[in-house]
N, C-alpha and C. Protein backbone atom coordinates (compact mmCIF):
# COMPACT_ATOMS: atom_id res chain seq x y z
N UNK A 1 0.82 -1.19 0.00
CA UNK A 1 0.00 0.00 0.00
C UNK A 1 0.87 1.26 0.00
N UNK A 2 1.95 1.25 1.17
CA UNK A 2 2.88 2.64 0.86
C UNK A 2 3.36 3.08 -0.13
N UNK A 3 4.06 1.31 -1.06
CA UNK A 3 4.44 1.28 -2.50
C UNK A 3 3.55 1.98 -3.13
N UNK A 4 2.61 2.01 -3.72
CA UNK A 4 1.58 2.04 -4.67
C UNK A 4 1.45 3.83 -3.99
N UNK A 5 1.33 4.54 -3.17
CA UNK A 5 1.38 5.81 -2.93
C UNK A 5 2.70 6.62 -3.26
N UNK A 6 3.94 5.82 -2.84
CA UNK A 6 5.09 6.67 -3.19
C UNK A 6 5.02 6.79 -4.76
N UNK A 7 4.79 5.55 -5.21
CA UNK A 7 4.69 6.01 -6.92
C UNK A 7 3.84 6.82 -7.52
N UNK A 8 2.45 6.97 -6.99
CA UNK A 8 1.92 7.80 -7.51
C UNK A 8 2.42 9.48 -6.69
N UNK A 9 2.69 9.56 -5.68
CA UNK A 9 3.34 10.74 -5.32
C UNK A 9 4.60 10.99 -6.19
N UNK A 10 5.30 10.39 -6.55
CA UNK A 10 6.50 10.23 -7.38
C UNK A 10 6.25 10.89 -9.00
N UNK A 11 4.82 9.79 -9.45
CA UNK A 11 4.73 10.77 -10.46
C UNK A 11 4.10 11.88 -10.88
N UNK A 12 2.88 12.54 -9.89
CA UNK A 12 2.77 13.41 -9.52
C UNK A 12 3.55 14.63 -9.60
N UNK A 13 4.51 14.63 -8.56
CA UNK A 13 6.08 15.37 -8.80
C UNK A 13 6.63 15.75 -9.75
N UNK A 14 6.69 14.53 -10.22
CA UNK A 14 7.32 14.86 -11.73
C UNK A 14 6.48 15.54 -12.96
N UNK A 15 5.11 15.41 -12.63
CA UNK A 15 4.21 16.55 -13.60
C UNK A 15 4.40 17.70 -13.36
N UNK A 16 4.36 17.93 -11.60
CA UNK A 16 4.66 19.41 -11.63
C UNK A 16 5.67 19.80 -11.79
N UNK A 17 6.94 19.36 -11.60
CA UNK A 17 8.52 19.72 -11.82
C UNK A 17 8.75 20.13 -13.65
N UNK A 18 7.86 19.06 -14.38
CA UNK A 18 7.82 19.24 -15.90
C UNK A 18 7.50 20.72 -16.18
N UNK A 19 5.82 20.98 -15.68
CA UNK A 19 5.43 21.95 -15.77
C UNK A 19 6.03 23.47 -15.28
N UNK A 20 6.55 23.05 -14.32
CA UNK A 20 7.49 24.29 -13.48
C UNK A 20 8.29 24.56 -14.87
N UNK A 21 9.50 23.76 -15.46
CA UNK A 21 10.43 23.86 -16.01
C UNK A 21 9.89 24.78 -17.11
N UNK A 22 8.70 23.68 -17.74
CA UNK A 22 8.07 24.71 -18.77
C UNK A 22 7.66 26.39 -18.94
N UNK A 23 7.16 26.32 -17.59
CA UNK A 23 6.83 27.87 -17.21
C UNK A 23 8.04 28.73 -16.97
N UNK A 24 8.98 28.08 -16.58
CA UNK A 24 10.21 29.24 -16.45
C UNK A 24 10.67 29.04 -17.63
N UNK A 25 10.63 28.63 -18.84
CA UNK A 25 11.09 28.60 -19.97
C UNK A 25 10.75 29.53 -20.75
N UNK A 26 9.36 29.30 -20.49
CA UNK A 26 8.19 30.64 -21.27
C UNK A 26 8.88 31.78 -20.81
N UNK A 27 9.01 32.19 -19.34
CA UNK A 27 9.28 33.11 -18.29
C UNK A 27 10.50 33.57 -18.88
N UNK A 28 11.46 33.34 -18.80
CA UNK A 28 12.83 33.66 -19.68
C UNK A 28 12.73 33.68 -20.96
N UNK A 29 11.85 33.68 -22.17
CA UNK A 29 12.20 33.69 -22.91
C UNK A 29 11.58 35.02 -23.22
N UNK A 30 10.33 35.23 -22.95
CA UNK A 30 9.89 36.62 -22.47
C UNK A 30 10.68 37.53 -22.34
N UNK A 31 11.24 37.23 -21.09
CA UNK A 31 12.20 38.45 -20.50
C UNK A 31 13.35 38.41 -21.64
N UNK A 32 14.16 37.83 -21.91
CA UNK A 32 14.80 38.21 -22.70
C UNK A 32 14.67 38.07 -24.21
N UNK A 33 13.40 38.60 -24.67
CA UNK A 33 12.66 39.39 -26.10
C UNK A 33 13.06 40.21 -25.55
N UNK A 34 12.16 40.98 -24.74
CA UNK A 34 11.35 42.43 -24.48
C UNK A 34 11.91 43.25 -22.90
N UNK A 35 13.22 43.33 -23.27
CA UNK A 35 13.93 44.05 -21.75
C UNK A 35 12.78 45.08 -21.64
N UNK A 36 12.97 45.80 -20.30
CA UNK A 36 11.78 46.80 -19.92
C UNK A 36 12.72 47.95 -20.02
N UNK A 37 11.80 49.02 -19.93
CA UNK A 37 11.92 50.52 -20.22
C UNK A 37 13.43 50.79 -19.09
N UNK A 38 13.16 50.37 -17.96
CA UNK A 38 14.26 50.94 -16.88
C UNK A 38 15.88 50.58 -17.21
N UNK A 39 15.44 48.98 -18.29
CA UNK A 39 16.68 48.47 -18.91
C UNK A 39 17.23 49.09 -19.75
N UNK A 40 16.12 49.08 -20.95
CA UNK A 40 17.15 49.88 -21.70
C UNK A 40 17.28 51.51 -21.62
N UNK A 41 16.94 52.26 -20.57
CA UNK A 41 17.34 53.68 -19.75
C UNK A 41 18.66 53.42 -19.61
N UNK A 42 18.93 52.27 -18.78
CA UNK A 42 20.37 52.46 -18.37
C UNK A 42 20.92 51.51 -19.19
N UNK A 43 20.86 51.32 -20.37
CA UNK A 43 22.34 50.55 -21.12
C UNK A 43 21.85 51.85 -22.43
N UNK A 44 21.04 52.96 -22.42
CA UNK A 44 21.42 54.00 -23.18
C UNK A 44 22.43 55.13 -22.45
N UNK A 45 22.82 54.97 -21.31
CA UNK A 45 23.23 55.50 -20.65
C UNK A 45 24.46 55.47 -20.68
N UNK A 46 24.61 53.97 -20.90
CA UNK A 46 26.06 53.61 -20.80
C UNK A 46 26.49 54.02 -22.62
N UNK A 47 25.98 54.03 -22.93
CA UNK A 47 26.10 54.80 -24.54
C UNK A 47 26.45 56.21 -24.44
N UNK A 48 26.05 56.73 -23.45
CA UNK A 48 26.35 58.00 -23.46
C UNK A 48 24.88 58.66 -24.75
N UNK A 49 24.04 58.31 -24.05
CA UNK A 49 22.86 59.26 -23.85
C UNK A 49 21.77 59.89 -22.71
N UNK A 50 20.97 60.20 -23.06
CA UNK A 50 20.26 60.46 -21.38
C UNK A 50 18.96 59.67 -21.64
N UNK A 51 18.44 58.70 -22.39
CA UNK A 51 17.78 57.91 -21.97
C UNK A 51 17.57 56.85 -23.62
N UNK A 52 16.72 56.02 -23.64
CA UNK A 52 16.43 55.08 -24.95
C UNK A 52 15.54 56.23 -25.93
N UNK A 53 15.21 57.37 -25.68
CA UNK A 53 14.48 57.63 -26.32
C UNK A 53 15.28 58.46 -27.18
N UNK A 54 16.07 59.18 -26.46
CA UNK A 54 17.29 60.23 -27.20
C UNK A 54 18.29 58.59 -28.08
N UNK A 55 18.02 57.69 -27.24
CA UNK A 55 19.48 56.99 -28.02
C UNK A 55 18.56 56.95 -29.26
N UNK A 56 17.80 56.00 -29.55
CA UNK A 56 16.63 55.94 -30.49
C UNK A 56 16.65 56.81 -31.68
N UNK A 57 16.35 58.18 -31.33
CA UNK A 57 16.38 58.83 -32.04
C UNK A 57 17.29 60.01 -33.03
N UNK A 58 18.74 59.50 -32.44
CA UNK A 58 19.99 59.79 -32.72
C UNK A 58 20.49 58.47 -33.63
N UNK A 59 19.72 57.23 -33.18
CA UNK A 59 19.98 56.21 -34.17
C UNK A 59 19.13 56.35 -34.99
N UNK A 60 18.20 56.92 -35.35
CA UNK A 60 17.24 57.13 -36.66
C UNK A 60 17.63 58.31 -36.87
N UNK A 61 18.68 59.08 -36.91
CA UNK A 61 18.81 60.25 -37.89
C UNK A 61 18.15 61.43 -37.47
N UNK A 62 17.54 61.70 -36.37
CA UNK A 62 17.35 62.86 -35.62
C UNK A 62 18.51 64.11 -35.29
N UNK A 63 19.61 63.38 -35.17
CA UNK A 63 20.78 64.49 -35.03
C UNK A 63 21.10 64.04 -33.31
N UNK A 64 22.08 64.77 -33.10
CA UNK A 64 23.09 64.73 -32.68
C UNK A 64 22.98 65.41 -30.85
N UNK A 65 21.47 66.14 -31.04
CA UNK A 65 21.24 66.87 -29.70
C UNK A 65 21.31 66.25 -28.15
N UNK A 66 20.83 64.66 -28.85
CA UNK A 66 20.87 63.79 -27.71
C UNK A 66 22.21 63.23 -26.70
N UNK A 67 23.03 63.55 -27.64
CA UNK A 67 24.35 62.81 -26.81
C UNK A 67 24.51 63.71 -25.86
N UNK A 68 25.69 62.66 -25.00
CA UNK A 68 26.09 63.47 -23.62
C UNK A 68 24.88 64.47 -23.02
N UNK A 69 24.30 63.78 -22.92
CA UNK A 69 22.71 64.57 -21.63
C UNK A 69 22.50 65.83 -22.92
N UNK A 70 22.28 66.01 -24.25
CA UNK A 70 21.26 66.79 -24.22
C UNK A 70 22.67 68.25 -24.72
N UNK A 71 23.95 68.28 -24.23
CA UNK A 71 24.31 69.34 -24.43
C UNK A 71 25.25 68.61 -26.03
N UNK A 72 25.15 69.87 -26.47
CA UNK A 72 26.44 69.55 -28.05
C UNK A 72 27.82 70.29 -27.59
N UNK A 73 28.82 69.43 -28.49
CA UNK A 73 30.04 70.37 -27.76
C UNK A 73 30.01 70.88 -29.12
N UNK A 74 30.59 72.22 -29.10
CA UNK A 74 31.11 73.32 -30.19
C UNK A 74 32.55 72.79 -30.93
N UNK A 75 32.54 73.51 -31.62
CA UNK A 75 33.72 72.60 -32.46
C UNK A 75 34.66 74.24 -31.97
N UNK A 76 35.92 74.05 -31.54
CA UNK A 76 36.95 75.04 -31.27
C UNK A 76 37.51 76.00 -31.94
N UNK A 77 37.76 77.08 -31.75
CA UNK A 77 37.91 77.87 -33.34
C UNK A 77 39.71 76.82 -33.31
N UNK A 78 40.28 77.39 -34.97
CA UNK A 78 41.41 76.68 -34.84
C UNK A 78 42.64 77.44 -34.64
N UNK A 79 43.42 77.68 -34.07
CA UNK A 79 44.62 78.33 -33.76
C UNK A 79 45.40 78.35 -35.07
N UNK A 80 46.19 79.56 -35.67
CA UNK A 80 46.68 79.62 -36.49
C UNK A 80 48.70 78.99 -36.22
N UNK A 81 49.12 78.42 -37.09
CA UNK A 81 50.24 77.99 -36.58
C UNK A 81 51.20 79.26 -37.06
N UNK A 82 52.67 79.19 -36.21
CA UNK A 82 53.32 80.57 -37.05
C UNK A 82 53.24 80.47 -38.20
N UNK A 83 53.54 79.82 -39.58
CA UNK A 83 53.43 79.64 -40.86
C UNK A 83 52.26 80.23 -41.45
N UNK A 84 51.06 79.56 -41.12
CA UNK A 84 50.05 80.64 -41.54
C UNK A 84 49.86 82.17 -41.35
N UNK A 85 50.25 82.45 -40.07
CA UNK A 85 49.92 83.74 -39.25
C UNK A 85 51.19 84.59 -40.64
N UNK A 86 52.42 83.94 -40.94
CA UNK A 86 53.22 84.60 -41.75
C UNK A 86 52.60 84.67 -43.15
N UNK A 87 51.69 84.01 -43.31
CA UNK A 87 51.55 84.26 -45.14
C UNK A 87 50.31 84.96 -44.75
N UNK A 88 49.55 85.64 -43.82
CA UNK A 88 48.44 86.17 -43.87
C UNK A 88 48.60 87.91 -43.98
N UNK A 89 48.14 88.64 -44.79
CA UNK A 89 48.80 90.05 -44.60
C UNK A 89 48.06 90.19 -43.03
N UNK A 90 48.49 91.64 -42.48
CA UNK A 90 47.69 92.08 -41.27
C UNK A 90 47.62 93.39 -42.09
């Protein structure tokens, strides 16, 4: 009689252990389709933008406003070397 219970407890077990496996399979495969918003915030970040939406739209050709939080750096005027400064009249 105990026999005949451990086996069916036994296979029991093993339906739900199947099923478990299955569901965390689903469960992970989910999650890694469709990272969430907070994810990809911070791996645009690490890009050096200020969020997925600026990265996004700097990767579709929006321009350039998005990098580094939003500010653009200026391009430097250029220093003349002596050579030039000599062929330039004053």
């Amino acid at each position: 009689m105990n026999y005949v219970l451990f086996i069916i407890f036994a296979l029991v077990m093993e339906k739900k252990r199947l099923a478990l496996r299955k569901l965390l399979e689903a469960v992970e495969k989910e999650i890694l389709k469709k990272p969430n918003r907070k994810t990809l915030d911070r791996l645009s970040l690490l890009a050096g933008f200020q969020d997925w939406d600026s990265f996004q739209s700097a990767l579709h050709g929006a321009g350039d406003e998005a990098i580094y939080g939003g500010h653009q750096e200026h391009p430097r005027p250029s220093v003349a070397t002596d050579e030039q400064q000599k062929e330039t009249p004053q």
